[in-house]
PDB file of N, CA and C in Angstrom:
ATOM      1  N   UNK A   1      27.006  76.414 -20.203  1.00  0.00           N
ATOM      2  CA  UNK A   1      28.088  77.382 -20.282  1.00  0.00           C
ATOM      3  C   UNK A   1      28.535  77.755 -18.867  1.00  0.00           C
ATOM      4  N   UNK A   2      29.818  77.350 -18.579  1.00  0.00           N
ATOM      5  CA  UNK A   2      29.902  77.795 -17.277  1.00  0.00           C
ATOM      6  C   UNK A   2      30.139  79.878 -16.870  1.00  0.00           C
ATOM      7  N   UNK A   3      30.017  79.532 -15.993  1.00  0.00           N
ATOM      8  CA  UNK A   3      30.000  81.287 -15.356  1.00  0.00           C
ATOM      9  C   UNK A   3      31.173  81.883 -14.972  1.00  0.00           C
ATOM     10  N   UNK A   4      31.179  83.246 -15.534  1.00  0.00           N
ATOM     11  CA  UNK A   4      32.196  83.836 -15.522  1.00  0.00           C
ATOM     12  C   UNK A   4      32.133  84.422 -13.403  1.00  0.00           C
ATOM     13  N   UNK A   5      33.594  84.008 -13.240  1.00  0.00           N
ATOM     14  CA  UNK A   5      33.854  84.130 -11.812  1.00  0.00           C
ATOM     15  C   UNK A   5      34.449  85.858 -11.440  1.00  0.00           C
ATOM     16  N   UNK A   6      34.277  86.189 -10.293  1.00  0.00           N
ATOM     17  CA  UNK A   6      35.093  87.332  -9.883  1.00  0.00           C
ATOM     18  C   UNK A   6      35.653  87.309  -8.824  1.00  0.00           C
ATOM     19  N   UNK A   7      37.221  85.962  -9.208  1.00  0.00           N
ATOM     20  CA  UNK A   7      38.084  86.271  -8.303  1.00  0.00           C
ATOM     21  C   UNK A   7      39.102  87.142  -8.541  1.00  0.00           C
ATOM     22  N   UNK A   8      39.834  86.882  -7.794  1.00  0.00           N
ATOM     23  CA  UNK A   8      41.105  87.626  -8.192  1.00  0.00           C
ATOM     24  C   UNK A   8      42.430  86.843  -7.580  1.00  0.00           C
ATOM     25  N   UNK A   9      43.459  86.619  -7.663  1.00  0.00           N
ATOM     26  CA  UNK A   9      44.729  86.611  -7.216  1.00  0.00           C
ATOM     27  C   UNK A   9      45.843  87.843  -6.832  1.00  0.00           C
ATOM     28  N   UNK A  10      46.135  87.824  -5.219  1.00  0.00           N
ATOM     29  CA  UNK A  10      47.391  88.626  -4.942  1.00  0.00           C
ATOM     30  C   UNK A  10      48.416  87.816  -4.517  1.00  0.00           C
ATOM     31  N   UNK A  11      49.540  87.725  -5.256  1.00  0.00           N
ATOM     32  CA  UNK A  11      50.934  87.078  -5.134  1.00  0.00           C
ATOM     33  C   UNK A  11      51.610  87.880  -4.169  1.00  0.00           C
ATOM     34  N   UNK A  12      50.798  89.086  -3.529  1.00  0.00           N
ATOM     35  CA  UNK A  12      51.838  89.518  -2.540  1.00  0.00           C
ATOM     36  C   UNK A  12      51.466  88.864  -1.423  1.00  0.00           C
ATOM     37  N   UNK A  13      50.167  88.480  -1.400  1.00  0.00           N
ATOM     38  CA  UNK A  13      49.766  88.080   0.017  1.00  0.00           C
ATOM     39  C   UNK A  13      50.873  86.586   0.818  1.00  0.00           C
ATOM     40  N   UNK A  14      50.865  86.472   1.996  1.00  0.00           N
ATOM     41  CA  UNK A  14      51.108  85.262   2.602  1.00  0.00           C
ATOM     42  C   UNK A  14      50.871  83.909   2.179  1.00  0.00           C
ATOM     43  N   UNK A  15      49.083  84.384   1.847  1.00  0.00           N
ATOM     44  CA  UNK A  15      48.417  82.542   1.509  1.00  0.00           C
ATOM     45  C   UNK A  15      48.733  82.166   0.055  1.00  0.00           C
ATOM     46  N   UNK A  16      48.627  81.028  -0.251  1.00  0.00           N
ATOM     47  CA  UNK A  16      49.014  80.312  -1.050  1.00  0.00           C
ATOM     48  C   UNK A  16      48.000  81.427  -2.133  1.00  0.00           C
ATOM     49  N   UNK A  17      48.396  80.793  -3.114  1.00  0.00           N
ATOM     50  CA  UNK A  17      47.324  81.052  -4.574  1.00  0.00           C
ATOM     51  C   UNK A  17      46.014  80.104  -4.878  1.00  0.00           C
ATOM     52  N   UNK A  18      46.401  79.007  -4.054  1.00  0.00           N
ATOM     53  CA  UNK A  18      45.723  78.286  -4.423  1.00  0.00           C
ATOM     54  C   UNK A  18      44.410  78.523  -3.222  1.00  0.00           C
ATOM     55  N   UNK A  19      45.049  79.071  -1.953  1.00  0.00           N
ATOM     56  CA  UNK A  19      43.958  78.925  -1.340  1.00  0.00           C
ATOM     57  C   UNK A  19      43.038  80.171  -1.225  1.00  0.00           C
ATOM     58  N   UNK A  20      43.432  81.524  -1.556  1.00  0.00           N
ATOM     59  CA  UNK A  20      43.152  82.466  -1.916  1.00  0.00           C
ATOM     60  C   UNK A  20      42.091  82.012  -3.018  1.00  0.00           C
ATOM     61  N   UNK A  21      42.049  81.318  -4.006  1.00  0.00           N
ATOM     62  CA  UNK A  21      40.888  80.784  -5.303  1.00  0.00           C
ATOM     63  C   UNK A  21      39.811  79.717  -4.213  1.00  0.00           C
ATOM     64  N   UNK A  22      40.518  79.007  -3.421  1.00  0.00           N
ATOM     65  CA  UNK A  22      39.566  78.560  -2.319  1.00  0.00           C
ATOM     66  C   UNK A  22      38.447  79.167  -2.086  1.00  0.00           C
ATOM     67  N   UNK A  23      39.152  79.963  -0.776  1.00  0.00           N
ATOM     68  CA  UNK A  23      38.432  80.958  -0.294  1.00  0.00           C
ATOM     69  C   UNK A  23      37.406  81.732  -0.565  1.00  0.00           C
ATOM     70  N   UNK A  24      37.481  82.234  -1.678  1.00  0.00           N
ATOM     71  CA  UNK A  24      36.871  83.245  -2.825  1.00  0.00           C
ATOM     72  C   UNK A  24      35.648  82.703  -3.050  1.00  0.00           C
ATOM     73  N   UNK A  25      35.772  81.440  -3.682  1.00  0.00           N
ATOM     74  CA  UNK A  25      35.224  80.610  -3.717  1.00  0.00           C
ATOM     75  C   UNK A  25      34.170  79.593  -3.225  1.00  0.00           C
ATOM     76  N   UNK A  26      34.682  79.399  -2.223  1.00  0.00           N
ATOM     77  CA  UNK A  26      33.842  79.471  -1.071  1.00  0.00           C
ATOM     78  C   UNK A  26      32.608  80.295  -0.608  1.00  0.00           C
ATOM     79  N   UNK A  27      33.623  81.612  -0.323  1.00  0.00           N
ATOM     80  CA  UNK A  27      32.538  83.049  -0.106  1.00  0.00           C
ATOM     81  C   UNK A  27      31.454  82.752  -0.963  1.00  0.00           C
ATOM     82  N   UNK A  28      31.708  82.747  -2.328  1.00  0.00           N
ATOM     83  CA  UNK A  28      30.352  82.738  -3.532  1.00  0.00           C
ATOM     84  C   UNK A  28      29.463  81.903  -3.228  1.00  0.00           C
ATOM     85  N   UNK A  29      29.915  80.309  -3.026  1.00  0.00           N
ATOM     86  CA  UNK A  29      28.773  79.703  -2.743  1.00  0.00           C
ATOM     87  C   UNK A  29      28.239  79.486  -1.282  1.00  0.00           C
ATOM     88  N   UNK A  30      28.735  80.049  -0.749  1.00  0.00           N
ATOM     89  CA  UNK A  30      28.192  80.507   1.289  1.00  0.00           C
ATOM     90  C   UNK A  30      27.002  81.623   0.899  1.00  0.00           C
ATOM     91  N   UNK A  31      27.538  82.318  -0.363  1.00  0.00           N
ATOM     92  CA  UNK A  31      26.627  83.874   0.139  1.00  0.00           C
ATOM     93  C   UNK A  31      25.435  83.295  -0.812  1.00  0.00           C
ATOM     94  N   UNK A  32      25.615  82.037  -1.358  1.00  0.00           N
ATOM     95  CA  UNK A  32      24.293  82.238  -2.630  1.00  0.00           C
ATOM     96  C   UNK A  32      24.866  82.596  -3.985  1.00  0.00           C
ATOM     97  N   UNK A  33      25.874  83.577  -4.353  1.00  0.00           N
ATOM     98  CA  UNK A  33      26.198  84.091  -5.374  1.00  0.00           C
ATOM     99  C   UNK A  33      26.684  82.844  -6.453  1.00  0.00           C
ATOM    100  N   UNK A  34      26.578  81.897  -6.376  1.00  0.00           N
ATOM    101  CA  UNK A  34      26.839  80.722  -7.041  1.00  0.00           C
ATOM    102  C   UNK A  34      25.883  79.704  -6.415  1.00  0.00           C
ATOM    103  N   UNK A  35      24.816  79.526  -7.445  1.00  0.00           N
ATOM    104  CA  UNK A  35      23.764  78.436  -7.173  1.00  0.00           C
ATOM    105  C   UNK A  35      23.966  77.049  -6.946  1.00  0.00           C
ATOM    106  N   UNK A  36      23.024  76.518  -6.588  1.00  0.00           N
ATOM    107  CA  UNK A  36      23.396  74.643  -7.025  1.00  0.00           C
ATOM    108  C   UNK A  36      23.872  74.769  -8.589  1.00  0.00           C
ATOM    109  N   UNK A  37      24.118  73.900  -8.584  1.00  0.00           N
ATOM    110  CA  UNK A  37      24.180  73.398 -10.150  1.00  0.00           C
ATOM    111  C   UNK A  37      25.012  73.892 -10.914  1.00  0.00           C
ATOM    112  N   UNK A  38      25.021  75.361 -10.726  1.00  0.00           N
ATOM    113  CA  UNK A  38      26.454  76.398 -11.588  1.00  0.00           C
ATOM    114  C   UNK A  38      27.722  75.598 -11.894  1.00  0.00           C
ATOM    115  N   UNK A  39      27.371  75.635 -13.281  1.00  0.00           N
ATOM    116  CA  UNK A  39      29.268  75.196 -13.750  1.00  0.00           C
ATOM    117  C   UNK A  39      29.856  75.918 -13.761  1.00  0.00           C
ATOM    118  N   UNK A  40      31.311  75.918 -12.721  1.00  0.00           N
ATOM    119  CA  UNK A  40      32.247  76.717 -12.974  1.00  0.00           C
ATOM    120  C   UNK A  40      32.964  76.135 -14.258  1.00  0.00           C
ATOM    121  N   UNK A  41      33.827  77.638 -14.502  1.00  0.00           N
ATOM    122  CA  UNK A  41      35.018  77.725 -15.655  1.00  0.00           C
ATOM    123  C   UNK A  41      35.945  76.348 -15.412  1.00  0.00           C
ATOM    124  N   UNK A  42      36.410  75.758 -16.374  1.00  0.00           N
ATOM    125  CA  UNK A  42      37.140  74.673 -16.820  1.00  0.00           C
ATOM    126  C   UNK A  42      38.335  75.314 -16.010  1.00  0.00           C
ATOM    127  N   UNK A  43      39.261  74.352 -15.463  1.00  0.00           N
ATOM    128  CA  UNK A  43      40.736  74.670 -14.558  1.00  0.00           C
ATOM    129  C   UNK A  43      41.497  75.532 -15.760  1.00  0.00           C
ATOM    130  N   UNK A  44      41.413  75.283 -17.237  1.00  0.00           N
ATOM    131  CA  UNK A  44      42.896  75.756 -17.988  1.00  0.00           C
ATOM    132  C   UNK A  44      41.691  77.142 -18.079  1.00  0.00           C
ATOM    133  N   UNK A  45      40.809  77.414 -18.272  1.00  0.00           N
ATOM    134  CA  UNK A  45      40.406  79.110 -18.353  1.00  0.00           C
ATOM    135  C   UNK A  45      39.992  79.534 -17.155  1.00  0.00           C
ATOM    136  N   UNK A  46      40.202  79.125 -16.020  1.00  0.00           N
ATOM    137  CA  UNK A  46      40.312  80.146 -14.959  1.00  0.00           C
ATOM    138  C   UNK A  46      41.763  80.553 -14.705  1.00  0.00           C
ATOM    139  N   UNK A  47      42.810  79.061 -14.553  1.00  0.00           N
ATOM    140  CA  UNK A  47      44.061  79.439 -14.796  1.00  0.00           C
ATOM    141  C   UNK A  47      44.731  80.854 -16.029  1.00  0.00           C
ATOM    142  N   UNK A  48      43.773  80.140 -17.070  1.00  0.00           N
ATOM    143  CA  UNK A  48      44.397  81.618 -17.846  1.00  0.00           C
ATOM    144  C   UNK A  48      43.677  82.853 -17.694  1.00  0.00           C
ATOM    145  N   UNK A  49      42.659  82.994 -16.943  1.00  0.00           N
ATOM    146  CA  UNK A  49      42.634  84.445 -16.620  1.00  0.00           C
ATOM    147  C   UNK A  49      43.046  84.842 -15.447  1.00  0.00           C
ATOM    148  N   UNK A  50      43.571  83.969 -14.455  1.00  0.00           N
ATOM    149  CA  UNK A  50      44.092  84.439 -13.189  1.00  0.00           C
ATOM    150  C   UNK A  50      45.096  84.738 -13.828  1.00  0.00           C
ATOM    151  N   UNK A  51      46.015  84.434 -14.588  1.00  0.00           N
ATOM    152  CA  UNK A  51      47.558  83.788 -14.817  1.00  0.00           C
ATOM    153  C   UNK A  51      48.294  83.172 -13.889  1.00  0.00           C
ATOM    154  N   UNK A  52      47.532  82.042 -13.893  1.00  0.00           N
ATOM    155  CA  UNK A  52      48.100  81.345 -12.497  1.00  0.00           C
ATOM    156  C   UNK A  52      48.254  79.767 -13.348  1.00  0.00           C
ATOM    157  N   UNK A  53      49.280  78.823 -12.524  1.00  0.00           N
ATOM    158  CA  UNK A  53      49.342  77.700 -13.389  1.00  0.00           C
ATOM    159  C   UNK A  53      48.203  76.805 -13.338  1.00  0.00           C
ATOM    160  N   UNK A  54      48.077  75.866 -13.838  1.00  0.00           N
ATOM    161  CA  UNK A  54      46.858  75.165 -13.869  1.00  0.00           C
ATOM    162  C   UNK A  54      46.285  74.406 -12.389  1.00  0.00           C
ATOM    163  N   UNK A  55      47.610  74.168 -11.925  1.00  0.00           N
ATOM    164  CA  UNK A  55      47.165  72.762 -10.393  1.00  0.00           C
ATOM    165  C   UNK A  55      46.971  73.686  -9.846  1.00  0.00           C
ATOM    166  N   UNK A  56      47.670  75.289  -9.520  1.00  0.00           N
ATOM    167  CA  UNK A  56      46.813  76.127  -9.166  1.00  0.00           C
ATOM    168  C   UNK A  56      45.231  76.078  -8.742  1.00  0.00           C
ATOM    169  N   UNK A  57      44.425  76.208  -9.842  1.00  0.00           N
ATOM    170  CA  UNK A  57      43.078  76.288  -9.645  1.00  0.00           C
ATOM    171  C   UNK A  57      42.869  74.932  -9.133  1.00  0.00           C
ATOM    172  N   UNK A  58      43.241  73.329  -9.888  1.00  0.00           N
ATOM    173  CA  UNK A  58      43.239  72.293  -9.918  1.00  0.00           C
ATOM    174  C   UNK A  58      42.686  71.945  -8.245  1.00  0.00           C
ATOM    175  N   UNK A  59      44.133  72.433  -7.594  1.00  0.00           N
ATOM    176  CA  UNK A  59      44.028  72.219  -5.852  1.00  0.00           C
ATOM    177  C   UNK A  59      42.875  72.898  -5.322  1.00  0.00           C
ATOM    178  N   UNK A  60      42.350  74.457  -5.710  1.00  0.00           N
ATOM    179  CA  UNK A  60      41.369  75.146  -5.346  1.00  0.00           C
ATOM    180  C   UNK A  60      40.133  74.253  -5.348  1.00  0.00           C
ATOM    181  N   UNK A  61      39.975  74.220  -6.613  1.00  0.00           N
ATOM    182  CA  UNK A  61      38.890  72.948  -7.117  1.00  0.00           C
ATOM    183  C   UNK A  61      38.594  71.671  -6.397  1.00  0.00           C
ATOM    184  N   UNK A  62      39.542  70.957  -6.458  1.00  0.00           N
ATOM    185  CA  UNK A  62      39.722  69.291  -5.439  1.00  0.00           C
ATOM    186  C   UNK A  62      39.242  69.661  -4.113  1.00  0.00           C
ATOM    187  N   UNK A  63      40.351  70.450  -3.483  1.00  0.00           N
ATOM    188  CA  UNK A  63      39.581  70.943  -1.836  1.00  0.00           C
ATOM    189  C   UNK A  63      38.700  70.497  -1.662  1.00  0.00           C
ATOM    190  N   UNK A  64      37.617  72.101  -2.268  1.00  0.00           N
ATOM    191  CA  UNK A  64      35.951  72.331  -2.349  1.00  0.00           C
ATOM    192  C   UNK A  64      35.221  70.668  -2.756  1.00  0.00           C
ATOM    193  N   UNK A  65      36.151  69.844  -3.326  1.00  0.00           N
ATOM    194  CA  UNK A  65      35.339  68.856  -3.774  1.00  0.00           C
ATOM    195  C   UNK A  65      35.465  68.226  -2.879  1.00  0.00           C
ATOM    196  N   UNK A  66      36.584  67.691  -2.359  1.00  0.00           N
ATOM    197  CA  UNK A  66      36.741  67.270  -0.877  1.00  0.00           C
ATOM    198  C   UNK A  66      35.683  67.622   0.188  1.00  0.00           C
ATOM    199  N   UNK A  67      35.311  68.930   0.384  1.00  0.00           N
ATOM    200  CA  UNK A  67      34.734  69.726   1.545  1.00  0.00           C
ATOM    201  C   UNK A  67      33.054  69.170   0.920  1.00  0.00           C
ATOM    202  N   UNK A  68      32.741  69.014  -0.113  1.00  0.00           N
ATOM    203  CA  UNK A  68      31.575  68.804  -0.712  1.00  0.00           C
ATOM    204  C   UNK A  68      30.752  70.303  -1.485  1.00  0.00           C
ATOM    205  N   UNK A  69      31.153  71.197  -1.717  1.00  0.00           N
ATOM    206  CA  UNK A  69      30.755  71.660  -2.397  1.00  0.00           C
ATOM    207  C   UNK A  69      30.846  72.244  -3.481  1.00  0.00           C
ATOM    208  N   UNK A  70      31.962  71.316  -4.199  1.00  0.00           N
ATOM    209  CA  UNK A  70      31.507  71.104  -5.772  1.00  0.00           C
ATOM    210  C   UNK A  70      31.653  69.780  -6.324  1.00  0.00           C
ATOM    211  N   UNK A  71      30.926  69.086  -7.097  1.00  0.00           N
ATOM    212  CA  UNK A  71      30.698  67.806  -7.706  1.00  0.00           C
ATOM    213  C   UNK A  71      31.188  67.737  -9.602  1.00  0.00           C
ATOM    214  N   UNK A  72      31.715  66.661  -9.647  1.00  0.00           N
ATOM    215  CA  UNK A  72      32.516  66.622 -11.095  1.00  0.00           C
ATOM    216  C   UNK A  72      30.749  66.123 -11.664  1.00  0.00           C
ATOM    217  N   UNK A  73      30.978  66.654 -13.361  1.00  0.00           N
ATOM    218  CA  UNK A  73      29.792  66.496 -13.831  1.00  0.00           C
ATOM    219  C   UNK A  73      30.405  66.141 -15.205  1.00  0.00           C
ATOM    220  N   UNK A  74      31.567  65.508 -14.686  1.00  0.00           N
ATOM    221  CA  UNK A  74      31.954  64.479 -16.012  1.00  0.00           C
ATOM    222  C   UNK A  74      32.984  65.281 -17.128  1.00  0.00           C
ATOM    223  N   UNK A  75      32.733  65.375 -18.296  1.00  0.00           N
ATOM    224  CA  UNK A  75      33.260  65.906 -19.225  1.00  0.00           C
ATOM    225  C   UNK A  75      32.771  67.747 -19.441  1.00  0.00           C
ATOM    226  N   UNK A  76      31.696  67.796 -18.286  1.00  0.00           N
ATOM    227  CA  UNK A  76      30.640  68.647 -18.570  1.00  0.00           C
ATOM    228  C   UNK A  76      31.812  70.059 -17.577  1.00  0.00           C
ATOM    229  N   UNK A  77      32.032  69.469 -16.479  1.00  0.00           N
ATOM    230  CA  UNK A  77      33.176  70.368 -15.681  1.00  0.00           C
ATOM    231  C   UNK A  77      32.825  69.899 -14.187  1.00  0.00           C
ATOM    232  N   UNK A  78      32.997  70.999 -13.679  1.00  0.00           N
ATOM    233  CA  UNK A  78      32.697  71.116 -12.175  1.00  0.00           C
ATOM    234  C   UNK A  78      31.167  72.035 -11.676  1.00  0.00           C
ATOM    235  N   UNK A  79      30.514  71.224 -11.047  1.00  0.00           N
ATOM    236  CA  UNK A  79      29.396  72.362 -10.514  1.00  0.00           C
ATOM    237  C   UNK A  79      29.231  72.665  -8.903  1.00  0.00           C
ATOM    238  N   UNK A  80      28.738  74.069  -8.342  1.00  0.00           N
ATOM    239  CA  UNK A  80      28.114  73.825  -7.407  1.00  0.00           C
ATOM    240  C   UNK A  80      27.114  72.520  -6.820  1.00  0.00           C
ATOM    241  N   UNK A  81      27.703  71.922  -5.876  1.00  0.00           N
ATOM    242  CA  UNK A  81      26.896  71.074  -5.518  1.00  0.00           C
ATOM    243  C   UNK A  81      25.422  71.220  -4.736  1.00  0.00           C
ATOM    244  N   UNK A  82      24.431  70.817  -4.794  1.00  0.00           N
ATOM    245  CA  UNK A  82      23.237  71.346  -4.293  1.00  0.00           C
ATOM    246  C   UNK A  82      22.811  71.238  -2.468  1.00  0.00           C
ATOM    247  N   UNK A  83      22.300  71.758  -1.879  1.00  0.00           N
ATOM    248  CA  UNK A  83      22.007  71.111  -0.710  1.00  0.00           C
ATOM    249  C   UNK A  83      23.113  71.825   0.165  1.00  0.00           C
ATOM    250  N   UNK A  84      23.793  72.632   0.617  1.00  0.00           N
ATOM    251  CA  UNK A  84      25.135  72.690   1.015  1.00  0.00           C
ATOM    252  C   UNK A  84      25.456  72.128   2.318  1.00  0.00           C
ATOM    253  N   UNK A  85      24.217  71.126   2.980  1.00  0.00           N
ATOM    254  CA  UNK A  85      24.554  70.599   3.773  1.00  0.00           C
ATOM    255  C   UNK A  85      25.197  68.763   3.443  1.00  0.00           C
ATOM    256  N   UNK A  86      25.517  68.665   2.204  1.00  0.00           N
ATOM    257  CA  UNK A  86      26.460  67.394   1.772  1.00  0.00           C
ATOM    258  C   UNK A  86      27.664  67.447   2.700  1.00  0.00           C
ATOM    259  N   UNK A  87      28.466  68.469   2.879  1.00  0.00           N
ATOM    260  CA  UNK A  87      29.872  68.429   3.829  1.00  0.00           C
ATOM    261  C   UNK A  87      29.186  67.021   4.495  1.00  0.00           C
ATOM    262  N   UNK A  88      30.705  66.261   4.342  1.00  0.00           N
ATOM    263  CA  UNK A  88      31.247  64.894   4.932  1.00  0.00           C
ATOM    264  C   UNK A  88      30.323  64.098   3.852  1.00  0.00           C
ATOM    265  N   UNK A  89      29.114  64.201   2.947  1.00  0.00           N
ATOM    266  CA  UNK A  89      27.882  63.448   3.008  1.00  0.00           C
ATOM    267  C   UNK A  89      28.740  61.774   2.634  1.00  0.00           C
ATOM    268  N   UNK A  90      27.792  60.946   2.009  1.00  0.00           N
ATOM    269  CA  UNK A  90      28.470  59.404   1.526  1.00  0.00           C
ATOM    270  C   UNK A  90      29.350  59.650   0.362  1.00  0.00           C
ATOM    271  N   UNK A  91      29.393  60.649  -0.049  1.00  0.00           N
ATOM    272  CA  UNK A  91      30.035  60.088  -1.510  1.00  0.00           C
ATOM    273  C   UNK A  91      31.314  61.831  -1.769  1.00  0.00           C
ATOM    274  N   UNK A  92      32.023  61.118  -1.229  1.00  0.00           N
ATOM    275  CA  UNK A  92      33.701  61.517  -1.470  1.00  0.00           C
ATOM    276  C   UNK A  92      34.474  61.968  -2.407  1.00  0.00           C
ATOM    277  N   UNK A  93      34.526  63.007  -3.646  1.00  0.00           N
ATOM    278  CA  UNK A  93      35.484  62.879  -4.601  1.00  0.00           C
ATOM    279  C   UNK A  93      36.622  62.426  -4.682  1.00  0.00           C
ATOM    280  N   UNK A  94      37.660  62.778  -3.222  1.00  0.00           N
ATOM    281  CA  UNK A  94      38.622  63.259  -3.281  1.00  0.00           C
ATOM    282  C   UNK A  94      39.235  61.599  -2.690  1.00  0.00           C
ATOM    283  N   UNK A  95      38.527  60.891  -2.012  1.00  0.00           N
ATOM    284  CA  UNK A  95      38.762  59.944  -1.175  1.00  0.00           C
ATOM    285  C   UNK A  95      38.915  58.890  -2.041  1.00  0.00           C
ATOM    286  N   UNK A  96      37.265  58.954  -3.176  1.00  0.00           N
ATOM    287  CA  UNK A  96      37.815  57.967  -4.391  1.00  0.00           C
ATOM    288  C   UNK A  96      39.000  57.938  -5.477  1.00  0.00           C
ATOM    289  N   UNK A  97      38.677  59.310  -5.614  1.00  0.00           N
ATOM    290  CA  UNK A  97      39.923  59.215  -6.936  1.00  0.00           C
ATOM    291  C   UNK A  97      41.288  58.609  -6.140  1.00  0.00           C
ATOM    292  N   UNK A  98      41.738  58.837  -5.002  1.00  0.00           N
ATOM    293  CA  UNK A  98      43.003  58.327  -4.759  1.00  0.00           C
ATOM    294  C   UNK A  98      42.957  57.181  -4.948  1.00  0.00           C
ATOM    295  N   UNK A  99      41.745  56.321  -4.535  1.00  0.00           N
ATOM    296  CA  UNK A  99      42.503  54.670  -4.504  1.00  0.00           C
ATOM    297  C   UNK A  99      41.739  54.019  -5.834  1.00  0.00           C
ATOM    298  N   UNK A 100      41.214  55.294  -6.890  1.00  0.00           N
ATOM    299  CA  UNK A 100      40.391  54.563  -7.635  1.00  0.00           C
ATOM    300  C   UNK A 100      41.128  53.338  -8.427  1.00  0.00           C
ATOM    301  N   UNK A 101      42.526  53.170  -8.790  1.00  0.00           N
ATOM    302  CA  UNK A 101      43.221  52.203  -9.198  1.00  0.00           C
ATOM    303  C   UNK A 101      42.956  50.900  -8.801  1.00  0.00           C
ATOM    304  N   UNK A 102      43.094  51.023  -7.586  1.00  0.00           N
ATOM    305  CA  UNK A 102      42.889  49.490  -6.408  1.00  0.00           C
ATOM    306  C   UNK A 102      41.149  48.786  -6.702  1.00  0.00           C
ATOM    307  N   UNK A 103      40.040  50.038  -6.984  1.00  0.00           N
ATOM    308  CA  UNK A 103      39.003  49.744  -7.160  1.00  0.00           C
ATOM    309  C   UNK A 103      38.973  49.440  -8.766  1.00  0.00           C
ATOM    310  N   UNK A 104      39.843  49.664  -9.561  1.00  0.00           N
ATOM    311  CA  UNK A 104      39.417  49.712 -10.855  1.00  0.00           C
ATOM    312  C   UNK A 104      39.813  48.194 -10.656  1.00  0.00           C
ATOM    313  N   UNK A 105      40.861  47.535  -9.982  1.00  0.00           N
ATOM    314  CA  UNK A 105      41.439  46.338 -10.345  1.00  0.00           C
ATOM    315  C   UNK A 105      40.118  45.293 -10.030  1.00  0.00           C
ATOM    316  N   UNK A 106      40.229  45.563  -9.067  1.00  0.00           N
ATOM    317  CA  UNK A 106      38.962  44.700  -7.767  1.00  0.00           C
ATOM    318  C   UNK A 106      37.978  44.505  -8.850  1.00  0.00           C
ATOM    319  N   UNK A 107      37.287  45.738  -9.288  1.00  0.00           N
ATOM    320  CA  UNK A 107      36.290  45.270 -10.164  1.00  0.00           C
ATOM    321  C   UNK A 107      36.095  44.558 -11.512  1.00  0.00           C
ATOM    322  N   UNK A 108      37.493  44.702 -11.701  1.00  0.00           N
ATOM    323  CA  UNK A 108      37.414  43.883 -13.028  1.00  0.00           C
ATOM    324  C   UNK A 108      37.828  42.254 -12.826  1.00  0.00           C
ATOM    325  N   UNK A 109      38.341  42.745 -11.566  1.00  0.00           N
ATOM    326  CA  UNK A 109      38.580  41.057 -11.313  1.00  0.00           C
ATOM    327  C   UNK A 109      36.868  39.819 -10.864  1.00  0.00           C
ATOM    328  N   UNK A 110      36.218  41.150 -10.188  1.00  0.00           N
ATOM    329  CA  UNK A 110      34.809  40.634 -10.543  1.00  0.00           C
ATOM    330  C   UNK A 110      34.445  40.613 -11.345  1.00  0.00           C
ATOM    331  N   UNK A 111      34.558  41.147 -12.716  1.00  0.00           N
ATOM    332  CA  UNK A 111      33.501  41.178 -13.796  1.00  0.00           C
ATOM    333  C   UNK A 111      34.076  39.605 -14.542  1.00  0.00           C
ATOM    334  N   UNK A 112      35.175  39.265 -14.381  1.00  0.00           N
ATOM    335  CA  UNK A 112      35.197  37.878 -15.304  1.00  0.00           C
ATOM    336  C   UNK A 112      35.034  36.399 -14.489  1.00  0.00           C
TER     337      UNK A 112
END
């Protein structure tokens, strides 16, 4: 069950929305307040309790996955990633999904 978060969104501020859910975000798992492993809330129910649109959180999310500290856990969601010294580590979310097409081809052209 993932964990209920305590961000918030201000649309008056300067920074984006998206990076404001960053940030926040961040803070939690810098201070500890979000463990390894913690599944966060699915993008469409954090979006609907911020009331914010979905790529909203989406971008918040990717970042941190980018930066390494959160890891896709499939169908399961997104979790804190463990260790928080992964930043840069071997294995990239954000780097694969872009060219995963080019790799999907490649490999199937090996498999026959």
């Amino acid at each position: 069950m993932a964990t209920k978060l305590n961000v918030r969104v201000n649309r008056k501020r300067p920074e984006s929305m998206t990076r404001q859910i960053r940030e926040q975000l961040d803070t939690l798992i810098e201070a500890g307040t979000l463990a390894a492993g913690t599944l966060l809330p699915s993008e469409r129910d954090l979006a609907n309790t911020l009331k914010v649109a979905r790529n909203v959180v989406r971008g918040a999310y990717e970042q941190l996955m980018d930066a390494g500290k959160l890891r896709s856990e499939g169908r399961r969601g997104r979790s804190v990633s463990g260790g928080g010294g992964s930043r840069g580590g071997t294995k990239k979310s954000g780097g694969t999904k872009k060219s995963g097409g080019k790799a999907t081809k490649s490999s199937k052209a090996r498999k026959k």
